[in-house]
C-alpha atoms as a PDB file:
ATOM      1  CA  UNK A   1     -83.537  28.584  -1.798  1.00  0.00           C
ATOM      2  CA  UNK A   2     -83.189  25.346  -3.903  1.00  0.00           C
ATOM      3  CA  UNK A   3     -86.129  23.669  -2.427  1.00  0.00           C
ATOM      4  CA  UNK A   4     -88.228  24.526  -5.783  1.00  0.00           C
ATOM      5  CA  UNK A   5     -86.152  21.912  -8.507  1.00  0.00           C
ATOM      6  CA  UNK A   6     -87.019  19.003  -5.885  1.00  0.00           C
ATOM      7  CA  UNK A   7     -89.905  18.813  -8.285  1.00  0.00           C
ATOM      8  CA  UNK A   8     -87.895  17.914 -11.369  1.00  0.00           C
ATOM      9  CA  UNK A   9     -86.465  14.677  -9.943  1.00  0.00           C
ATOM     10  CA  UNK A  10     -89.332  12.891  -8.172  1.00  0.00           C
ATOM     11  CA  UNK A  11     -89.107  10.114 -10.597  1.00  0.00           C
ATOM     12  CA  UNK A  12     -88.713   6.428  -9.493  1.00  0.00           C
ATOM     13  CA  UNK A  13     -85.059   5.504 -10.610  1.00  0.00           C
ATOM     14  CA  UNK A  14     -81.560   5.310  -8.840  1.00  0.00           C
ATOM     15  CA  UNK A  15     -80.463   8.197 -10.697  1.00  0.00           C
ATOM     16  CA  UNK A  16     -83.506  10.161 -10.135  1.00  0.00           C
ATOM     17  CA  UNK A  17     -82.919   9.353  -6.513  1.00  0.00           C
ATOM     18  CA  UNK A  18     -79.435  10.405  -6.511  1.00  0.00           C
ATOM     19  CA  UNK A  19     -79.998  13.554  -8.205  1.00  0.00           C
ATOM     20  CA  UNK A  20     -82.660  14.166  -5.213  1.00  0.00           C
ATOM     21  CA  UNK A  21     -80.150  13.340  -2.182  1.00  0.00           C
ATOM     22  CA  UNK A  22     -77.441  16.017  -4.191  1.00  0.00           C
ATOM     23  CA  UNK A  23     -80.741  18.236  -4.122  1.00  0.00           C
ATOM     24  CA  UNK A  24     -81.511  17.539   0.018  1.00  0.00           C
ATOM     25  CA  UNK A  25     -77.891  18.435   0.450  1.00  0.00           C
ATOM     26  CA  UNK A  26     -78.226  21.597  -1.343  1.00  0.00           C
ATOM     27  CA  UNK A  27     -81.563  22.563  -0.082  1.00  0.00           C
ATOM     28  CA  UNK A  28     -80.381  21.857   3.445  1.00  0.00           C
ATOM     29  CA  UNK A  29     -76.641  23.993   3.412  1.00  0.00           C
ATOM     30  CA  UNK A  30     -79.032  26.524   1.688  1.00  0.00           C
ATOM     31  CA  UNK A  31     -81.797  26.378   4.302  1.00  0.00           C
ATOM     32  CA  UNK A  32     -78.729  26.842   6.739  1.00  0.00           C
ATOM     33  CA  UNK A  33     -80.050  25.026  10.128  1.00  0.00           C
ATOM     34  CA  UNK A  34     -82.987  27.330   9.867  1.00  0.00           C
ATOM     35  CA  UNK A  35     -85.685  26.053  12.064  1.00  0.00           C
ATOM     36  CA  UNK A  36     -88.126  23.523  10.634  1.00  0.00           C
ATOM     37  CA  UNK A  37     -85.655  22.830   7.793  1.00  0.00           C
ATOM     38  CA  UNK A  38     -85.053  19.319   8.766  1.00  0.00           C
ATOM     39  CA  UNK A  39     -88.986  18.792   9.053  1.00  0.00           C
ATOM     40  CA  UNK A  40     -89.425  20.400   5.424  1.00  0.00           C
ATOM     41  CA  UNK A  41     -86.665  18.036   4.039  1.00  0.00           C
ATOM     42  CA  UNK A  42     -87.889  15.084   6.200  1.00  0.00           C
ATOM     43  CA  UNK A  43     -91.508  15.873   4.231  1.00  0.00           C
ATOM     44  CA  UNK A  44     -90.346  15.855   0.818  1.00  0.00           C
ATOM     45  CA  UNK A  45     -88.084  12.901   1.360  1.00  0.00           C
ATOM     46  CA  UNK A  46     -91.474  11.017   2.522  1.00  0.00           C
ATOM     47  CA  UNK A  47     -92.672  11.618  -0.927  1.00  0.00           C
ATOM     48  CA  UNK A  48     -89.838   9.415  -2.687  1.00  0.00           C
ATOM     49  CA  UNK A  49     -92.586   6.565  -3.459  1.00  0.00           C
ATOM     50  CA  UNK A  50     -94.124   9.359  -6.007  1.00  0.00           C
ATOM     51  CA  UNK A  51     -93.894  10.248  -9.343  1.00  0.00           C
ATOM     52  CA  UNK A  52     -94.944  13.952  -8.370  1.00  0.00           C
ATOM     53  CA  UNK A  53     -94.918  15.594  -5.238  1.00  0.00           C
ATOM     54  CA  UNK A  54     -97.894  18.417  -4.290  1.00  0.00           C
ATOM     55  CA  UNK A  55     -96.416  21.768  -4.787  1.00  0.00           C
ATOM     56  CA  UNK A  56     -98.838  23.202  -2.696  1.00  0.00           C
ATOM     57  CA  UNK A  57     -97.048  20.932   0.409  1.00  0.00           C
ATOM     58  CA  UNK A  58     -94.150  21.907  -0.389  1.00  0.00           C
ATOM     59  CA  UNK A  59     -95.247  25.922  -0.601  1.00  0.00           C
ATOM     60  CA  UNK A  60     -96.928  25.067   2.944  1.00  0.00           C
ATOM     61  CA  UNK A  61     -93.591  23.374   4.286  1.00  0.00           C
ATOM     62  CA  UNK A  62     -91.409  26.522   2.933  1.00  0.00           C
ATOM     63  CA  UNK A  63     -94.723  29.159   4.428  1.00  0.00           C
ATOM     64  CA  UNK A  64     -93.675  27.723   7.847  1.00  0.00           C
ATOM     65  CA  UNK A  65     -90.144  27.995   7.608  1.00  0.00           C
ATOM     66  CA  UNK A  66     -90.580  31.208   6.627  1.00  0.00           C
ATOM     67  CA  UNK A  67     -93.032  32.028   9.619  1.00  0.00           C
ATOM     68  CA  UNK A  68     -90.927  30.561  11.816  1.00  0.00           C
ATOM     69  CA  UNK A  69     -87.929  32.973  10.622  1.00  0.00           C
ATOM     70  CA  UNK A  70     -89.731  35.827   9.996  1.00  0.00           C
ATOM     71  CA  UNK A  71     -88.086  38.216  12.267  1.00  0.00           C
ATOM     72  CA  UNK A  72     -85.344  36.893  10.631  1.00  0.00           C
ATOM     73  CA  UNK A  73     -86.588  37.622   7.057  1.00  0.00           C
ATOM     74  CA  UNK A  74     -88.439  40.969   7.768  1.00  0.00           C
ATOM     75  CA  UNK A  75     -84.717  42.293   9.440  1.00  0.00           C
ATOM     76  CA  UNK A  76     -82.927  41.286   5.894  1.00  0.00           C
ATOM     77  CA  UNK A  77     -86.033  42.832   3.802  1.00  0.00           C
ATOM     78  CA  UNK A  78     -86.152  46.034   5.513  1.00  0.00           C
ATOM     79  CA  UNK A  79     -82.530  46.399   5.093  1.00  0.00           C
ATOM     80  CA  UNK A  80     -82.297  45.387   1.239  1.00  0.00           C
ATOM     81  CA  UNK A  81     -85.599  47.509   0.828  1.00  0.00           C
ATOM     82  CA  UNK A  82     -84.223  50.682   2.850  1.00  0.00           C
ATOM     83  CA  UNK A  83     -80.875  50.501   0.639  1.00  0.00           C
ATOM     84  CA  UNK A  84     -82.214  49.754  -2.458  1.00  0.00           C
ATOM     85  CA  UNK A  85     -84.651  52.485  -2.522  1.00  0.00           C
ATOM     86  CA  UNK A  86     -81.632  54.930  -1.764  1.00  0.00           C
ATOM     87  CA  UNK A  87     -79.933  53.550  -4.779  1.00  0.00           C
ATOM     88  CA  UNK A  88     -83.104  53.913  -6.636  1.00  0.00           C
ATOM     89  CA  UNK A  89     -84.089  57.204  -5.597  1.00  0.00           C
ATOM     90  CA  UNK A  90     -81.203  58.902  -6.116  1.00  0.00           C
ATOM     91  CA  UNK A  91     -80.645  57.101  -9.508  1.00  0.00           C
ATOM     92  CA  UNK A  92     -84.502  58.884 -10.666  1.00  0.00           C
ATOM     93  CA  UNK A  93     -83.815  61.959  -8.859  1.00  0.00           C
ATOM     94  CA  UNK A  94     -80.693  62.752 -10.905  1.00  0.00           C
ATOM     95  CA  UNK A  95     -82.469  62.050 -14.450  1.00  0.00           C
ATOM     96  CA  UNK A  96     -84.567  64.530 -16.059  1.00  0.00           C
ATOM     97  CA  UNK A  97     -86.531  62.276 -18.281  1.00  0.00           C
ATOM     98  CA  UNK A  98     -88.105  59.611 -15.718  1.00  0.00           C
ATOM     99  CA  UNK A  99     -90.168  60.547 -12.238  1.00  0.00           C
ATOM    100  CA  UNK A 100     -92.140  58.683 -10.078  1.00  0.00           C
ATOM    101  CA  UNK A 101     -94.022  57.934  -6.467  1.00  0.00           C
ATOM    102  CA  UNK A 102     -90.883  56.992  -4.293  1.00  0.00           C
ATOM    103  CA  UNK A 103     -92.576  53.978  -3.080  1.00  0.00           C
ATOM    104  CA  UNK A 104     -93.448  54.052   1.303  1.00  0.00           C
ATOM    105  CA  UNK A 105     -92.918  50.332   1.505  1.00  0.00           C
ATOM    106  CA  UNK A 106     -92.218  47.556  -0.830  1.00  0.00           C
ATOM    107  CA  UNK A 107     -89.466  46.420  -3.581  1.00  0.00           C
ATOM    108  CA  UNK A 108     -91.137  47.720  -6.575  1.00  0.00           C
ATOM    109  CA  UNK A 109     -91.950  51.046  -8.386  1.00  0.00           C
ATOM    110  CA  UNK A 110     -93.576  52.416 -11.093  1.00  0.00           C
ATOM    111  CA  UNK A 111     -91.469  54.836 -13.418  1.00  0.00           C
ATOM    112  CA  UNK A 112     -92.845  57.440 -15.615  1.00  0.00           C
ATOM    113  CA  UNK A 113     -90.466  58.214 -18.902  1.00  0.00           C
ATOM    114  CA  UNK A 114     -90.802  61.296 -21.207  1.00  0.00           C
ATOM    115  CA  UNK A 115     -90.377  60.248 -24.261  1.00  0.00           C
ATOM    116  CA  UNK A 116     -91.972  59.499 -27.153  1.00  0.00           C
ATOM    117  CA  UNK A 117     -92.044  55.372 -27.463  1.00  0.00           C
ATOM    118  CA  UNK A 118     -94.079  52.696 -26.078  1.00  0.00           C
ATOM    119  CA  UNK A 119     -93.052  51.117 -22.868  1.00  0.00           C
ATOM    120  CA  UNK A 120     -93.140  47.259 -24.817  1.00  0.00           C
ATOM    121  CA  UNK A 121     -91.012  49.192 -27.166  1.00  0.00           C
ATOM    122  CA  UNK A 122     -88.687  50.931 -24.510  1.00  0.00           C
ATOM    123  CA  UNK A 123     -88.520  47.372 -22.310  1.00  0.00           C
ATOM    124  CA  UNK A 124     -87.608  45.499 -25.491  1.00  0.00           C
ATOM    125  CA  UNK A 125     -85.217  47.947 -26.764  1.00  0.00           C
ATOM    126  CA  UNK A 126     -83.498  48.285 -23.366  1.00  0.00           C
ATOM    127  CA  UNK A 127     -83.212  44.367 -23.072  1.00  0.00           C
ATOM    128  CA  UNK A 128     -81.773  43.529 -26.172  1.00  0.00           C
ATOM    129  CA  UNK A 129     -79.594  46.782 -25.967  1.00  0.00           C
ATOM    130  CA  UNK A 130     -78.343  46.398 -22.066  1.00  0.00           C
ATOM    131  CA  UNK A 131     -79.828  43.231 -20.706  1.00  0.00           C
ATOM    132  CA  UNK A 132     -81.600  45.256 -18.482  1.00  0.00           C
ATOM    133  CA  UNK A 133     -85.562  44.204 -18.027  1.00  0.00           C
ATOM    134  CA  UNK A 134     -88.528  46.397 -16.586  1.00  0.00           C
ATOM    135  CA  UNK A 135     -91.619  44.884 -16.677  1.00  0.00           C
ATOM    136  CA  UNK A 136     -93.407  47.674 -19.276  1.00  0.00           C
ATOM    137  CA  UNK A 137     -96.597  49.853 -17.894  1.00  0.00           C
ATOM    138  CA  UNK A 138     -99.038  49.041 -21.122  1.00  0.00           C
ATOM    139  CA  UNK A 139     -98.841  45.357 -19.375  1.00  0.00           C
ATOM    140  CA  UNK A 140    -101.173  47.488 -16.304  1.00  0.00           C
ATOM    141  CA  UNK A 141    -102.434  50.033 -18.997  1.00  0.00           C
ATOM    142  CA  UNK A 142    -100.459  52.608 -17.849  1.00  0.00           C
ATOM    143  CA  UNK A 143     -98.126  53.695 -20.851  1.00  0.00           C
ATOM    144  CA  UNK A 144     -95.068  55.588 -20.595  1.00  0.00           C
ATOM    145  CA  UNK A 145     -93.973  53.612 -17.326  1.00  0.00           C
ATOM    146  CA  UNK A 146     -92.083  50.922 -16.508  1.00  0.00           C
ATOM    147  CA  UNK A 147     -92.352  48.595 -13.397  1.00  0.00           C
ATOM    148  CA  UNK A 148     -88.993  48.166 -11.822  1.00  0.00           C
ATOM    149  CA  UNK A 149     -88.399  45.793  -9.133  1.00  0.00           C
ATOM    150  CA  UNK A 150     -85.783  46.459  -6.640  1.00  0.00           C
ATOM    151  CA  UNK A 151     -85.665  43.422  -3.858  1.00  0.00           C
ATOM    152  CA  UNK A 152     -81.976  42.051  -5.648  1.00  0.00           C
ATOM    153  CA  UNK A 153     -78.462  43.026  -4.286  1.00  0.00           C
ATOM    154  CA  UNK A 154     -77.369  46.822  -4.137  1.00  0.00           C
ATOM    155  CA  UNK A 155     -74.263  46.257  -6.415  1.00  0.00           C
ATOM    156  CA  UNK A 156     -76.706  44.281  -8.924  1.00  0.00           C
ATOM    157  CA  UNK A 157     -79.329  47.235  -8.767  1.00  0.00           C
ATOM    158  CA  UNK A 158     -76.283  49.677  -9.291  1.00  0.00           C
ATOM    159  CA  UNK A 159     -75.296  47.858 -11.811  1.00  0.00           C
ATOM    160  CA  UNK A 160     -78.357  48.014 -14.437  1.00  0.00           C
ATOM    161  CA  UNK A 161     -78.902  51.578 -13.096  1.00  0.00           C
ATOM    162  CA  UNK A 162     -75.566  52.385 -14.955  1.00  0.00           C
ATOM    163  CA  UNK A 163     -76.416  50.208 -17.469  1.00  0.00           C
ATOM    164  CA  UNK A 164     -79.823  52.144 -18.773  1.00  0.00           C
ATOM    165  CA  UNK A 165     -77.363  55.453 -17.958  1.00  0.00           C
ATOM    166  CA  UNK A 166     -78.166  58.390 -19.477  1.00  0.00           C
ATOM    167  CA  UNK A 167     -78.147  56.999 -23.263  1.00  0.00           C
ATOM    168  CA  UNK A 168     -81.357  54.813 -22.674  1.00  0.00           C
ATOM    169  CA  UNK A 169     -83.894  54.110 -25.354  1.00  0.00           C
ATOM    170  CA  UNK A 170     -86.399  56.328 -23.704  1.00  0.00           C
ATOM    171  CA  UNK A 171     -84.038  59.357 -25.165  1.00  0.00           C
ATOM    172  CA  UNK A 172     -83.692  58.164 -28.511  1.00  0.00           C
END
């Protein structure tokens, strides 16, 4: 959703105003017609007087939307969460240097490598090497680990699966 860079252009000038209608128009094709949409954009558009607008409004405005569509939302999650963690599962399963939990519910895990370097070490390594990015476990005090987060597309999860392959910096 597109709602979020509203912020930037709350200033008082033509252009400023401009670059807020292009904004609307975005926000609403990407809000699609969902229900309450046209209230949310008919709030921030009352806030054109402002320099700033209240993010917390906003957050409340896009917190109903989202209420309002969340069988909607929950449907799509479920089904991103249920393929991902396939993907994910099977991608672990077939290594022989990482295990973990396979998580009951959620879009994030926590993966535990054997190998001897430090997971700010291994996450830098693996970003500069593969632009690949796990959040590392030291960050929770839990070394050897990595968080991985797995909410995006399949074929974009795939993809940085391959990418840490079976050469990743946690071997060498």
């Amino acid at each position: 959703m597109r709602v979020g860079f509203l912020l930037l252009f709350m200033a008082q000038s033509p252009k400023a105003l401009a670059h807020l209608d292009a904004a609307a128009g975005s926000a609403r094709k990407s809000l699609g017609g969902c229900p309450g949409s046209t209230r949310l954009l008919a709030e921030v558009a009352t806030h054109r007087d402002y320099t700033t607008i209240s993010v917390g409004r906003v957050d409340d405005l896009l917190a109903c939307v989202a209420l309002e569509n969340k069988n909607a939302v929950l449907a799509r999650s479920h089904q991103i969460t249920r393929t991902n963690l396939a993907v994910l599962d099977e991608w672990v399963t077939g290594r022989d240097d990482i295990t973990y939990v396979k998580p009951a519910s959620g879009t994030t895990g926590l993966l535990r490598y054997n190998a001897p370097i430090g997971s700010y070490e291994f996450c830098t390594r693996l970003l500069v090497e593969t632009g690949v990015m796990f959040t590392p476990g030291a960050a929770f005090d839990i070394e050897h680990t990595v968080r991985i987060g797995f909410a995006d597309d399949a074929e974009t999860l795939c993809t940085g699966l391959e990418l840490v392959g079976p050469d990743s910096p946690a071997r060498g």
